[in-house]
N, C-alpha and C. Protein backbone atom coordinates (compact mmCIF):
# COMPACT_ATOMS: atom_id res chain seq x y z
N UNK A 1 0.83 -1.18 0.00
CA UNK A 1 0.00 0.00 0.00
C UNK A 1 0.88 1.25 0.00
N UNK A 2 0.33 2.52 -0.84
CA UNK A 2 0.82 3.56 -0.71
C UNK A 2 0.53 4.56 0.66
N UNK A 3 1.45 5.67 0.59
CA UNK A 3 0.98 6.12 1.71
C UNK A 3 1.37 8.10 1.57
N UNK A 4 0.82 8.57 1.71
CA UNK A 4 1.12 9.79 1.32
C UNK A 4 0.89 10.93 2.65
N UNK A 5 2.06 11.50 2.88
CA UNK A 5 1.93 11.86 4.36
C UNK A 5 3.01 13.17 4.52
N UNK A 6 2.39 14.03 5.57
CA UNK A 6 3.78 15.53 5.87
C UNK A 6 5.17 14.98 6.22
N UNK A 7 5.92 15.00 6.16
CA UNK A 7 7.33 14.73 6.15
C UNK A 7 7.55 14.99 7.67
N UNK A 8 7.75 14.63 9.21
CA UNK A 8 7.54 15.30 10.20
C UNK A 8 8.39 15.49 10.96
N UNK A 9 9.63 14.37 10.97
CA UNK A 9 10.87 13.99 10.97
C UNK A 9 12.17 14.34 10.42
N UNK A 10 13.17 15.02 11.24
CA UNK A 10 14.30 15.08 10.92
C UNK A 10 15.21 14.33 9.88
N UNK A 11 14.67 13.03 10.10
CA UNK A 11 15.40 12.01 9.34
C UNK A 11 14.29 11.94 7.95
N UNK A 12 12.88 11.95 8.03
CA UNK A 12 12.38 11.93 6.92
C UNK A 12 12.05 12.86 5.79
N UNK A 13 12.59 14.37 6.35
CA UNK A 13 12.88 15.46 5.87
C UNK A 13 14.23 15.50 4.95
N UNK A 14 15.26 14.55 5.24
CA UNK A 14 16.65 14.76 5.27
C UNK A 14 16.65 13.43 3.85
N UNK A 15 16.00 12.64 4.19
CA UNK A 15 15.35 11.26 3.00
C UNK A 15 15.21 12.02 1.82
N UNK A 16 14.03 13.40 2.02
CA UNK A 16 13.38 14.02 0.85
C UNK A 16 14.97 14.61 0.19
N UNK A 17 15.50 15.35 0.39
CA UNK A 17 16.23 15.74 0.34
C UNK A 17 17.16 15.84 -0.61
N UNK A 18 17.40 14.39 0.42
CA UNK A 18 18.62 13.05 -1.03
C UNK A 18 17.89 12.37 -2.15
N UNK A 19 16.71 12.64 -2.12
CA UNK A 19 16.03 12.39 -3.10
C UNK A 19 15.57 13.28 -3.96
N UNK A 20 15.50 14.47 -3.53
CA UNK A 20 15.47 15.85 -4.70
C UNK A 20 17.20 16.05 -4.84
N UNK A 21 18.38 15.51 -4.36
CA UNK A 21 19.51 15.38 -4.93
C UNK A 21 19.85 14.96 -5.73
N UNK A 22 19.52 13.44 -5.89
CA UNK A 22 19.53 12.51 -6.29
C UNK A 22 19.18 12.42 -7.80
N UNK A 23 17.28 12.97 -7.77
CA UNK A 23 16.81 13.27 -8.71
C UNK A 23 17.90 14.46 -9.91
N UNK A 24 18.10 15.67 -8.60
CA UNK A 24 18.73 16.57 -10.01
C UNK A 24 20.12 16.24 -10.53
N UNK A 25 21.04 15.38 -9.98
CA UNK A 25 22.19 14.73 -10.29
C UNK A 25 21.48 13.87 -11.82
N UNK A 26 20.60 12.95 -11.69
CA UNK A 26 20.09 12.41 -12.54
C UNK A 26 19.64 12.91 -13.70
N UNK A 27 18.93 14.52 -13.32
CA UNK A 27 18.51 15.26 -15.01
C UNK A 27 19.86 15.76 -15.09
N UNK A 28 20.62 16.15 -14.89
CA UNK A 28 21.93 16.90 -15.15
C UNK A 28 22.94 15.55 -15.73
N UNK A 29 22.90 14.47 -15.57
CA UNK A 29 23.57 13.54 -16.42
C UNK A 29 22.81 13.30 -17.72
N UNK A 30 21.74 13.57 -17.85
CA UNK A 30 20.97 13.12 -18.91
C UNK A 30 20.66 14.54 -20.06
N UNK A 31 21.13 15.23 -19.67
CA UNK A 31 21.58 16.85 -20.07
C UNK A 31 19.68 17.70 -20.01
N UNK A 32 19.00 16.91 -18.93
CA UNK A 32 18.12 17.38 -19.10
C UNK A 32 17.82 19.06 -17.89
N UNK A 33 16.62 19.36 -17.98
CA UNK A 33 16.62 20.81 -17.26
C UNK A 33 16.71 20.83 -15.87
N UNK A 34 17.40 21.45 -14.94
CA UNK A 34 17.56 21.25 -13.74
C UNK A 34 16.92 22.85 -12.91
N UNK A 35 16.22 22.64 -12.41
CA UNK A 35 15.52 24.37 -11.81
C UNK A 35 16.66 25.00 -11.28
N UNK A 36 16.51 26.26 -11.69
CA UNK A 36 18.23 27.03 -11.05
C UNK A 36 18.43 27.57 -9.72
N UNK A 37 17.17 27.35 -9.14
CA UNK A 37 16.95 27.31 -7.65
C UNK A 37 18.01 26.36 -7.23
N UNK A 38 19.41 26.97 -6.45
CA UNK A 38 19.80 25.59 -5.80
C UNK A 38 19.54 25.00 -4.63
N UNK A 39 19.01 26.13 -3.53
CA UNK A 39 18.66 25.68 -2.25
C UNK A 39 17.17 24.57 -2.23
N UNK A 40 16.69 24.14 -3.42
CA UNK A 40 15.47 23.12 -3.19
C UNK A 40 15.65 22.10 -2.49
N UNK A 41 17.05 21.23 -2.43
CA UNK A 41 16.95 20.40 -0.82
C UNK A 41 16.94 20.74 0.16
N UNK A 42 17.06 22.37 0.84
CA UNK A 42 17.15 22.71 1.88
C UNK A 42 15.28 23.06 2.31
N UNK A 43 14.88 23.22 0.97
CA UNK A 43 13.65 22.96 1.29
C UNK A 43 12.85 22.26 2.13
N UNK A 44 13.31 21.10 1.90
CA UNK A 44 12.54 19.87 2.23
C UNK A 44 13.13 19.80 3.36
N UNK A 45 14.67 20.31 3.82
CA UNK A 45 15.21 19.80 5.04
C UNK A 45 13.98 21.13 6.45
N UNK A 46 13.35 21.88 5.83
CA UNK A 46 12.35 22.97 6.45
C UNK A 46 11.21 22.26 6.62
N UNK A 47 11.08 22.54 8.19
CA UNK A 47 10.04 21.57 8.39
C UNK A 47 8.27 22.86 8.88
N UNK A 48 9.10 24.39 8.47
CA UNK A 48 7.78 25.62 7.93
C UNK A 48 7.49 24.93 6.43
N UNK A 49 8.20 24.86 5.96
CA UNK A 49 7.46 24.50 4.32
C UNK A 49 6.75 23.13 4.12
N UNK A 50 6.48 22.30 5.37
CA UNK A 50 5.54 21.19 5.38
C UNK A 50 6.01 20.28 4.04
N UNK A 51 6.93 20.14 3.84
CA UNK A 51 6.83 19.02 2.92
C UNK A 51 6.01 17.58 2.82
N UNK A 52 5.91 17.15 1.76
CA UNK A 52 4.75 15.92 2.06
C UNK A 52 5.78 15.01 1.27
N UNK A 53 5.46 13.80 1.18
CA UNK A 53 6.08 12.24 0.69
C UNK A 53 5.10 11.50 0.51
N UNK A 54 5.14 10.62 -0.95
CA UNK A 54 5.02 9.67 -1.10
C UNK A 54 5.68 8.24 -0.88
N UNK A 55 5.44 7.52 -0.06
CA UNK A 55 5.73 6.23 0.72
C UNK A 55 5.19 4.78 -0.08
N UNK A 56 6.30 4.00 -0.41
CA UNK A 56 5.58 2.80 -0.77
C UNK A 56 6.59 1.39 0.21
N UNK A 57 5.61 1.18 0.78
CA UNK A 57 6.15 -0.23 2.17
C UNK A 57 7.37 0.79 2.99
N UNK A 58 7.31 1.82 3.44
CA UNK A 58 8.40 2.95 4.27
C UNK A 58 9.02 3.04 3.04
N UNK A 59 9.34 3.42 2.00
CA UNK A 59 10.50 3.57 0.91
C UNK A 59 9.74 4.90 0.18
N UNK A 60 10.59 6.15 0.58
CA UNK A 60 10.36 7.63 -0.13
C UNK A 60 10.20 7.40 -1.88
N UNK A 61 9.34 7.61 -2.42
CA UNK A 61 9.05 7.34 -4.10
C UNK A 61 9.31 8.66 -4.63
N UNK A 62 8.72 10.00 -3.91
CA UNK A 62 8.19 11.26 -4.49
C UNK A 62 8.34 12.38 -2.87
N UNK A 63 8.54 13.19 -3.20
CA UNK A 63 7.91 14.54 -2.16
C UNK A 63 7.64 15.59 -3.18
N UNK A 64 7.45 16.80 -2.40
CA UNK A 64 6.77 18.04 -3.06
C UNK A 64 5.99 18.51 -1.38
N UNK A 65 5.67 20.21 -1.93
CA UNK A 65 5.68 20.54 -1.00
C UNK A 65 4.05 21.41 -1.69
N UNK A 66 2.80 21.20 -1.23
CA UNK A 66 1.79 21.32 -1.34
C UNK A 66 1.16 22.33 -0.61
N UNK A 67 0.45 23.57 -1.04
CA UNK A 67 0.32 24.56 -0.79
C UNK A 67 -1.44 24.58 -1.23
N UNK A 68 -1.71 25.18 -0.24
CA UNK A 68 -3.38 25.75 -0.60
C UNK A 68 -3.61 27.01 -0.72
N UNK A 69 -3.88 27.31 -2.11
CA UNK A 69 -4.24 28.96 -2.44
C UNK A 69 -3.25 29.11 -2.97
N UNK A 70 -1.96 29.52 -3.34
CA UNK A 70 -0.54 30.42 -3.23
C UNK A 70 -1.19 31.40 -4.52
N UNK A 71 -0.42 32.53 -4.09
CA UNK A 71 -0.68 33.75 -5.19
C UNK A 71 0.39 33.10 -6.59
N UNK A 72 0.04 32.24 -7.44
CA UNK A 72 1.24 32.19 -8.53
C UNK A 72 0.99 32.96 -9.57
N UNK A 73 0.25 33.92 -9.88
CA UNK A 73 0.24 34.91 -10.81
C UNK A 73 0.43 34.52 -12.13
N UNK A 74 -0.85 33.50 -12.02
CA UNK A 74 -1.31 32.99 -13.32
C UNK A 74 -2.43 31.49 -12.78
N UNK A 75 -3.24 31.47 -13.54
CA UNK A 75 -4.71 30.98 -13.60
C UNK A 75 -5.63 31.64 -12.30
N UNK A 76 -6.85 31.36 -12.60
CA UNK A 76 -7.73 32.00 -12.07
C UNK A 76 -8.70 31.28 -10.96
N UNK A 77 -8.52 31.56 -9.65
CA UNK A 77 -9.41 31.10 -8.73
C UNK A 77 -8.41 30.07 -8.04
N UNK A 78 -9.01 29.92 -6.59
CA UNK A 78 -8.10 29.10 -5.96
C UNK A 78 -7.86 27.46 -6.30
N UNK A 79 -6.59 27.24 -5.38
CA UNK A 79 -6.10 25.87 -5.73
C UNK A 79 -5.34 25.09 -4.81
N UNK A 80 -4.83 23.85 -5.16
CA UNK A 80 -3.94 23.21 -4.24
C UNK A 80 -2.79 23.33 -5.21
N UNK A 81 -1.21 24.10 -4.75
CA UNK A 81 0.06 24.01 -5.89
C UNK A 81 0.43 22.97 -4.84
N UNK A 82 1.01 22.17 -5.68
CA UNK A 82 2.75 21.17 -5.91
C UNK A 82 3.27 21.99 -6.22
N UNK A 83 4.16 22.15 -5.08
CA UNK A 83 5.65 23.05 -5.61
C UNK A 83 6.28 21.65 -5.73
N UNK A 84 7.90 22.24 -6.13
CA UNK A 84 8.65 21.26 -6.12
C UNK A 84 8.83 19.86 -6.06
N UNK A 85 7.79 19.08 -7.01
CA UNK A 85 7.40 17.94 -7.02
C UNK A 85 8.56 16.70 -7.31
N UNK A 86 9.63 15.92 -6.89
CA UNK A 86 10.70 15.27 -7.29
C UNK A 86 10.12 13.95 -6.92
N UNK A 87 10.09 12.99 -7.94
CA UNK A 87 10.13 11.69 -7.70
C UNK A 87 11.34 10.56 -8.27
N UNK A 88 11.37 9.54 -7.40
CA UNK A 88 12.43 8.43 -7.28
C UNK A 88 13.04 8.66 -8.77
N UNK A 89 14.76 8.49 -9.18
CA UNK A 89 15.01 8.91 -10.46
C UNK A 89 14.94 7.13 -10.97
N UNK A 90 14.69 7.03 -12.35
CA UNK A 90 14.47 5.80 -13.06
C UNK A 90 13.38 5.19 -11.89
N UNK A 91 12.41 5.63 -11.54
CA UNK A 91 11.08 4.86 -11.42
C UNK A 91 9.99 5.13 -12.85
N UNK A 92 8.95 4.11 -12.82
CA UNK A 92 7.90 4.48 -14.13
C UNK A 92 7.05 5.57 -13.55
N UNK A 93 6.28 5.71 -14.39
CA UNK A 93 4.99 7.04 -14.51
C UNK A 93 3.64 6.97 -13.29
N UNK A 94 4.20 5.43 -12.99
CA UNK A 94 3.06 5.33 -11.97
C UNK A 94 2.69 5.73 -10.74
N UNK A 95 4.65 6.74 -10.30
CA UNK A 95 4.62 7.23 -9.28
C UNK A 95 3.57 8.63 -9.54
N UNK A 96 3.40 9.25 -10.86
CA UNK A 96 2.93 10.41 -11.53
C UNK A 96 1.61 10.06 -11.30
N UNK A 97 1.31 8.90 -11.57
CA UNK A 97 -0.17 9.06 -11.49
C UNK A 97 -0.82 8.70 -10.45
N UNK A 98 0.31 8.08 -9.10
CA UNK A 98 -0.35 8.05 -7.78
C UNK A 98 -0.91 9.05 -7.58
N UNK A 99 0.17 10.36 -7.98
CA UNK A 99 0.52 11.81 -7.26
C UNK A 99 -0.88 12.85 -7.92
N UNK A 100 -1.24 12.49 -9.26
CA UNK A 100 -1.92 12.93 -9.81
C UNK A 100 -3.60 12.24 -8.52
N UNK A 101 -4.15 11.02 -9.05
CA UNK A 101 -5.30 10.90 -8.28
C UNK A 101 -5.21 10.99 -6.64
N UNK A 102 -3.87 11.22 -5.75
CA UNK A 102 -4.28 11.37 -4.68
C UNK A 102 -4.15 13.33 -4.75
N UNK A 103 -3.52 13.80 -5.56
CA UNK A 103 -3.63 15.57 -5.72
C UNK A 103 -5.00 15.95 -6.00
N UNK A 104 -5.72 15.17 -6.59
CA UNK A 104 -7.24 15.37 -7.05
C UNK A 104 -8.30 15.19 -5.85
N UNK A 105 -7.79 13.92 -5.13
CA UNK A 105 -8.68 13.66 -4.45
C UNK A 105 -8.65 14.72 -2.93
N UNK A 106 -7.29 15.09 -2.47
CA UNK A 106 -7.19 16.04 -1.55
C UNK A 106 -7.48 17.38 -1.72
N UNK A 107 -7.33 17.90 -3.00
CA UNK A 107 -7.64 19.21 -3.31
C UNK A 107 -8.96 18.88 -3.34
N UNK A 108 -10.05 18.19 -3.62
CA UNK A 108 -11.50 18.27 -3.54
C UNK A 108 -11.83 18.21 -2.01
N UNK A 109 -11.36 17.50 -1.07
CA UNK A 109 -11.66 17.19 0.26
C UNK A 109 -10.98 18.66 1.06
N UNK A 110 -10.35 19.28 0.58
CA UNK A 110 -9.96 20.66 0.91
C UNK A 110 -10.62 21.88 0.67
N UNK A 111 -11.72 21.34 -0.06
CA UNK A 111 -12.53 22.10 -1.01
C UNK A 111 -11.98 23.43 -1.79
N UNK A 112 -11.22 22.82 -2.78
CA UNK A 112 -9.79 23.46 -3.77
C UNK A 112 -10.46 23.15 -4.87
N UNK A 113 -11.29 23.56 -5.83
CA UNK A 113 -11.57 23.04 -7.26
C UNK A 113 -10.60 22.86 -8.22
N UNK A 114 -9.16 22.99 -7.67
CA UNK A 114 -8.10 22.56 -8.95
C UNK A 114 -6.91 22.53 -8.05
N UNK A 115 -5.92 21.40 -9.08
CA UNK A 115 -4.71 21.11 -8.76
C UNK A 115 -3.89 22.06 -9.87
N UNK A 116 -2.90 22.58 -9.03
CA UNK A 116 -2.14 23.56 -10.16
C UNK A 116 -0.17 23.22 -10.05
N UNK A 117 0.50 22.97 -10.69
CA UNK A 117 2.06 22.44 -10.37
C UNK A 117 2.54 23.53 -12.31
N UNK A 118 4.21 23.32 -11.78
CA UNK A 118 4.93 23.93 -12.89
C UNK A 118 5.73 22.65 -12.97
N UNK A 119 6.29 22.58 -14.58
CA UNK A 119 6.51 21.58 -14.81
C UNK A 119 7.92 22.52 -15.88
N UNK A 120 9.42 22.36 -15.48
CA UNK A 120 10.47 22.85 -16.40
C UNK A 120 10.23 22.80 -17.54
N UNK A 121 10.09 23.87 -18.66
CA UNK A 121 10.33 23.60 -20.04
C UNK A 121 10.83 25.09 -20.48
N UNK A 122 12.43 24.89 -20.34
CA UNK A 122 13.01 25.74 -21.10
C UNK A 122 13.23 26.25 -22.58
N UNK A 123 12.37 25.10 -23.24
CA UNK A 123 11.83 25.50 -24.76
C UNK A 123 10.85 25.32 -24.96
N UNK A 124 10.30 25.59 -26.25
CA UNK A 124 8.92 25.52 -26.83
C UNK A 124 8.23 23.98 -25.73
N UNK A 125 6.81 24.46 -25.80
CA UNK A 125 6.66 23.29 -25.25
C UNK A 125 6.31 22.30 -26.44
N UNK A 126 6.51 22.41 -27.77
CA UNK A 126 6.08 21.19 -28.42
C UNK A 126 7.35 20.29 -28.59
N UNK A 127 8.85 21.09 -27.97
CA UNK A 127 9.98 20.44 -28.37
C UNK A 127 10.18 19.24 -27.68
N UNK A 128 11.26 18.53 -27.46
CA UNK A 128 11.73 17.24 -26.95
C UNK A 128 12.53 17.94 -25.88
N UNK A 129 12.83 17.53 -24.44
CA UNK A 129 11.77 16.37 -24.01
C UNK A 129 10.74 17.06 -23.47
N UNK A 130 10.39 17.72 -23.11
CA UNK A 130 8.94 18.42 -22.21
C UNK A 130 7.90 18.08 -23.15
N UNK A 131 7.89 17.86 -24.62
CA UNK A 131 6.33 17.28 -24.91
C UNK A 131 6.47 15.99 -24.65
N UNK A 132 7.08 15.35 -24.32
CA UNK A 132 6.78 13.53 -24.09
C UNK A 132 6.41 13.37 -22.50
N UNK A 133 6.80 14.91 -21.33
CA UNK A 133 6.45 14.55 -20.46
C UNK A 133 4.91 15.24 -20.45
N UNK A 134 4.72 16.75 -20.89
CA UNK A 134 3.59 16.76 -21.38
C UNK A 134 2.30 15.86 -21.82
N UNK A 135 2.57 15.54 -22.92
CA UNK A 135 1.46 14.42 -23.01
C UNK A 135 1.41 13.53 -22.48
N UNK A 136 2.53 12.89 -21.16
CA UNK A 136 2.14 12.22 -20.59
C UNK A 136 1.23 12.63 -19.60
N UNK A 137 1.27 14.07 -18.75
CA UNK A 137 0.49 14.48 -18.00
C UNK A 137 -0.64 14.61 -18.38
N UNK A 138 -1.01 14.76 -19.72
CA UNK A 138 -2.23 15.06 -20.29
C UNK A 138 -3.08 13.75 -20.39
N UNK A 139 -2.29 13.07 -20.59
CA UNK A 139 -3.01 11.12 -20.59
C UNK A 139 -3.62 10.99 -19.04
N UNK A 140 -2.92 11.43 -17.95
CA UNK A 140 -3.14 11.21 -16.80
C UNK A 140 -4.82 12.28 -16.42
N UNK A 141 -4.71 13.15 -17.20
CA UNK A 141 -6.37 14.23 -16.83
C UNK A 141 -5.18 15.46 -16.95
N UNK A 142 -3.79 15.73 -16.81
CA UNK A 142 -3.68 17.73 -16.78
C UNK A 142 -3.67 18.22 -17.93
N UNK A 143 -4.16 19.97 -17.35
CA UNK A 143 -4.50 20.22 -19.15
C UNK A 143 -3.27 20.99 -19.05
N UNK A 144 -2.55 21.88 -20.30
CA UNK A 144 -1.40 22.22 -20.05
C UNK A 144 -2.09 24.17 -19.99
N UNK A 145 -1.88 25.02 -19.44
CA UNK A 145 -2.17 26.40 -19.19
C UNK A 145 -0.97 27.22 -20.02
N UNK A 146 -0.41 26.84 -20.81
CA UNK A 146 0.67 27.52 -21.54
C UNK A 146 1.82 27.64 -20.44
N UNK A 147 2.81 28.40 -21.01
CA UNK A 147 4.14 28.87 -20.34
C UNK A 147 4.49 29.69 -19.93
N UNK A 148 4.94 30.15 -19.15
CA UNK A 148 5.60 31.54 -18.69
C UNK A 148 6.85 31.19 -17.64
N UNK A 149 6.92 32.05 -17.01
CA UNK A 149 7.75 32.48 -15.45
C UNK A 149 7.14 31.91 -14.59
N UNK A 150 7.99 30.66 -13.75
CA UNK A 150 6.83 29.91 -12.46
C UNK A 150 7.94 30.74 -11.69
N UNK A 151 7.49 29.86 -10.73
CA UNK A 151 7.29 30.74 -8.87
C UNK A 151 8.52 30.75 -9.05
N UNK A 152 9.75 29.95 -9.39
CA UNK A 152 11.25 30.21 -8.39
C UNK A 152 12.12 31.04 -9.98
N UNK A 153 11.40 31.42 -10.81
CA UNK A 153 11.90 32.27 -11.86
C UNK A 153 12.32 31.55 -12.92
N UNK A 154 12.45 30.29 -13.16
CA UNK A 154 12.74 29.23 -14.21
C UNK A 154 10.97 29.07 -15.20
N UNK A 155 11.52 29.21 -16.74
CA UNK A 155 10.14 29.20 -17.89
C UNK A 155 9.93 27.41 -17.51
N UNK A 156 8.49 27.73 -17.67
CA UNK A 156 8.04 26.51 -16.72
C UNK A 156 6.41 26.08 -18.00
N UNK A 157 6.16 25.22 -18.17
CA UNK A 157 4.66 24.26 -18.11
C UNK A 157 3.62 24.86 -17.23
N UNK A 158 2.36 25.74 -17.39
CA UNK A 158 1.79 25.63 -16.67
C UNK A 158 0.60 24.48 -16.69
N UNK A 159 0.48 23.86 -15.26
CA UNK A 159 -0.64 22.34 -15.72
C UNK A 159 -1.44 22.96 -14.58
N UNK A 160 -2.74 22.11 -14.76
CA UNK A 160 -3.75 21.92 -13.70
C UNK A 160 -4.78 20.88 -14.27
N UNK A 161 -4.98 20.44 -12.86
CA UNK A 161 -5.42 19.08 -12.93
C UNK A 161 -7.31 19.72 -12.07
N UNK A 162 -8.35 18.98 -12.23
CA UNK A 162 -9.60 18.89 -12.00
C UNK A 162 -9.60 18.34 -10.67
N UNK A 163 -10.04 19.08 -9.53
CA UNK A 163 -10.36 18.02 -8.09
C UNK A 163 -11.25 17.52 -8.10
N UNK A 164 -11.24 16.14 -7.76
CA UNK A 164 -12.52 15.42 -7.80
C UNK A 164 -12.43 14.03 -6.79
N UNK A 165 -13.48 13.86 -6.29
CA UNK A 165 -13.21 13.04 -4.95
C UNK A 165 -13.31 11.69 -5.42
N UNK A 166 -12.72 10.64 -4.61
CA UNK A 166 -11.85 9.14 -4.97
C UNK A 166 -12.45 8.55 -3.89
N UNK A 167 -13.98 8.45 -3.90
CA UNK A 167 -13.93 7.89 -2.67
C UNK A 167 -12.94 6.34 -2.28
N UNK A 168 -12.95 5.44 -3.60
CA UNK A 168 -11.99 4.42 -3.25
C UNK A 168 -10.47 4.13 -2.97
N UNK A 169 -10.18 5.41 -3.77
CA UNK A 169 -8.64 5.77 -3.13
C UNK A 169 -7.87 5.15 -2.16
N UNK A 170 -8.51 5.82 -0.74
CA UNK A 170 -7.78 5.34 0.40
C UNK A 170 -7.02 4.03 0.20
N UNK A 171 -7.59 2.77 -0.37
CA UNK A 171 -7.77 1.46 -0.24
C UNK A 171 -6.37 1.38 -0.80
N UNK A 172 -6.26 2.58 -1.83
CA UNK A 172 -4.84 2.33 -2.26
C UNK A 172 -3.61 3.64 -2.06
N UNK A 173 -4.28 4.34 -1.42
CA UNK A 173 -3.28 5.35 -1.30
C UNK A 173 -4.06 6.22 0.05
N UNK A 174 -3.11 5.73 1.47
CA UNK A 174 -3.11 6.12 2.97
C UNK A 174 -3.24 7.81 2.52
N UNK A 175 -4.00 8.17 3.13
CA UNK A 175 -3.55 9.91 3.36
C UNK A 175 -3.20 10.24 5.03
N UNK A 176 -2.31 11.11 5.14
CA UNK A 176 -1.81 11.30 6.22
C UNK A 176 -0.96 12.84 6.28
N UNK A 177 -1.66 13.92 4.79
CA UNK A 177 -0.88 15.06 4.82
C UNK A 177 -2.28 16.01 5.83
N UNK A 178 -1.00 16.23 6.45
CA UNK A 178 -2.35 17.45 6.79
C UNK A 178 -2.37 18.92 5.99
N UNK A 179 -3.82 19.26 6.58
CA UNK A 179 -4.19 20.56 5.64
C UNK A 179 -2.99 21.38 5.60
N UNK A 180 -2.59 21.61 4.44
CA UNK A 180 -0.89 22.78 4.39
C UNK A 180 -1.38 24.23 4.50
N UNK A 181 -0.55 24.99 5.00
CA UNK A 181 -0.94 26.29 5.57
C UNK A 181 -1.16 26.87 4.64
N UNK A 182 -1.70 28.19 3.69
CA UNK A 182 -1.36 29.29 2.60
C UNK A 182 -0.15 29.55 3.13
N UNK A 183 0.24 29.84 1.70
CA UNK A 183 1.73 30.45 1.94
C UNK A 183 1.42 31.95 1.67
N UNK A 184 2.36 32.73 2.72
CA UNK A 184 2.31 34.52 2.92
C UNK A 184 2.58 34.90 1.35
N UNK A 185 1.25 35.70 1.20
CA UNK A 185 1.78 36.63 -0.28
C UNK A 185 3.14 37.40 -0.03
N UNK A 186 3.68 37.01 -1.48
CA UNK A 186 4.72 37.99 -1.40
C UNK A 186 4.52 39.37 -1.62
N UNK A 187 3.66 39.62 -2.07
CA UNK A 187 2.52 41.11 -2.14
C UNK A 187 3.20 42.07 -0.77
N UNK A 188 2.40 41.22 0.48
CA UNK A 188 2.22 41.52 1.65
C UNK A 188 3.49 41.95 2.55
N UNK A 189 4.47 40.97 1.50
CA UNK A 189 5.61 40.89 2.66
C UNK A 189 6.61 42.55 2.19
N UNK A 190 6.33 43.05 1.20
CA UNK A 190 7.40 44.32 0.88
C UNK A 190 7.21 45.00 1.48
């Protein structure tokens, strides 16, 4: 069984970590796009930014750090964002589409009518590789919102996914994140 839960632990914070390491060691051998944010494992090692994990039998698959509302200055009306979404490097798509129906099913039980995440694409998005991960998201239910400037300043995919409740889910995927705080407009903070 899967299990999808806040990161709460020193040691399971520090897991995410080496696994958003791990991961960008992995696109950077493969000459693929790496976000130019470098502090994103220190992210996860922050236990204010609530990070969440995906768990399969105790073994970290995925984290990301899940936000309700955030001002991202682009699409319309509120949401649940995936920031920084990194999953296991050389796992299949199925970790994507855990992440996808349990993002659907929590953003509806949050009462969030949409899942919203940025997805790297430093070129066109019809080029190679971001359209093969593209249409894979699109097979899964996301629609793509065009491109621009995401949150950490890297040209990004904008996706969003439909919330919609699972009642059978659980059976296969534990929830155990709790409600994530809004994150402070940056509006507010100048």
């Amino acid at each position: 069984m899967y299990e999808m839960r806040t990161l709460r632990t020193d040691a399971e914070r520090e897991e995410a970590a080496a696994l958003v390491q791990d991961r960008q060691r992995w696109l950077t051998m493969r000459s693929l796009p790496v976000p130019a944010r470098a502090d994103i494992p220190d992210l996860f090692r922050d236990p204010q930014a609530q990070p969440a994990g995906l768990f399969e039998d105790g073994k970290l698959l995925a984290c990301m750090i899940p936000q309700p509302d955030p001002d991202l200055g682009w699409g319309q009306g509120p949401c649940l964002f995936l920031g920084c979404v990194h999953t296991l490097p050389d796992h299949p798509d199925d970790i994507t589409r855990l992440i996808t129906l349990w993002a659907s099913d929590f953003a509806a039980r949050l009462d969030l009518p949409l899942v919203r995440t940025e997805a790297l694409a430093r070129h066109a998005l019809e080029a190679e590789p971001v359209a093969a991960l593209l249409l894979r998201l699109t097979d899964m239910g996301w629609d793509v919102r065009g491109s621009g400037t995401g949150r950490e300043g890297d040209r990004v995919a904008r996706l969003e996914l439909a919330a919609e409740r699972r009642s059978g889910l659980s059976a296969l995927i534990g929830c155990r994140v709790h409600e994530p705080q809004a994150a402070p407009s940056d509006r507010n903070s100048a």
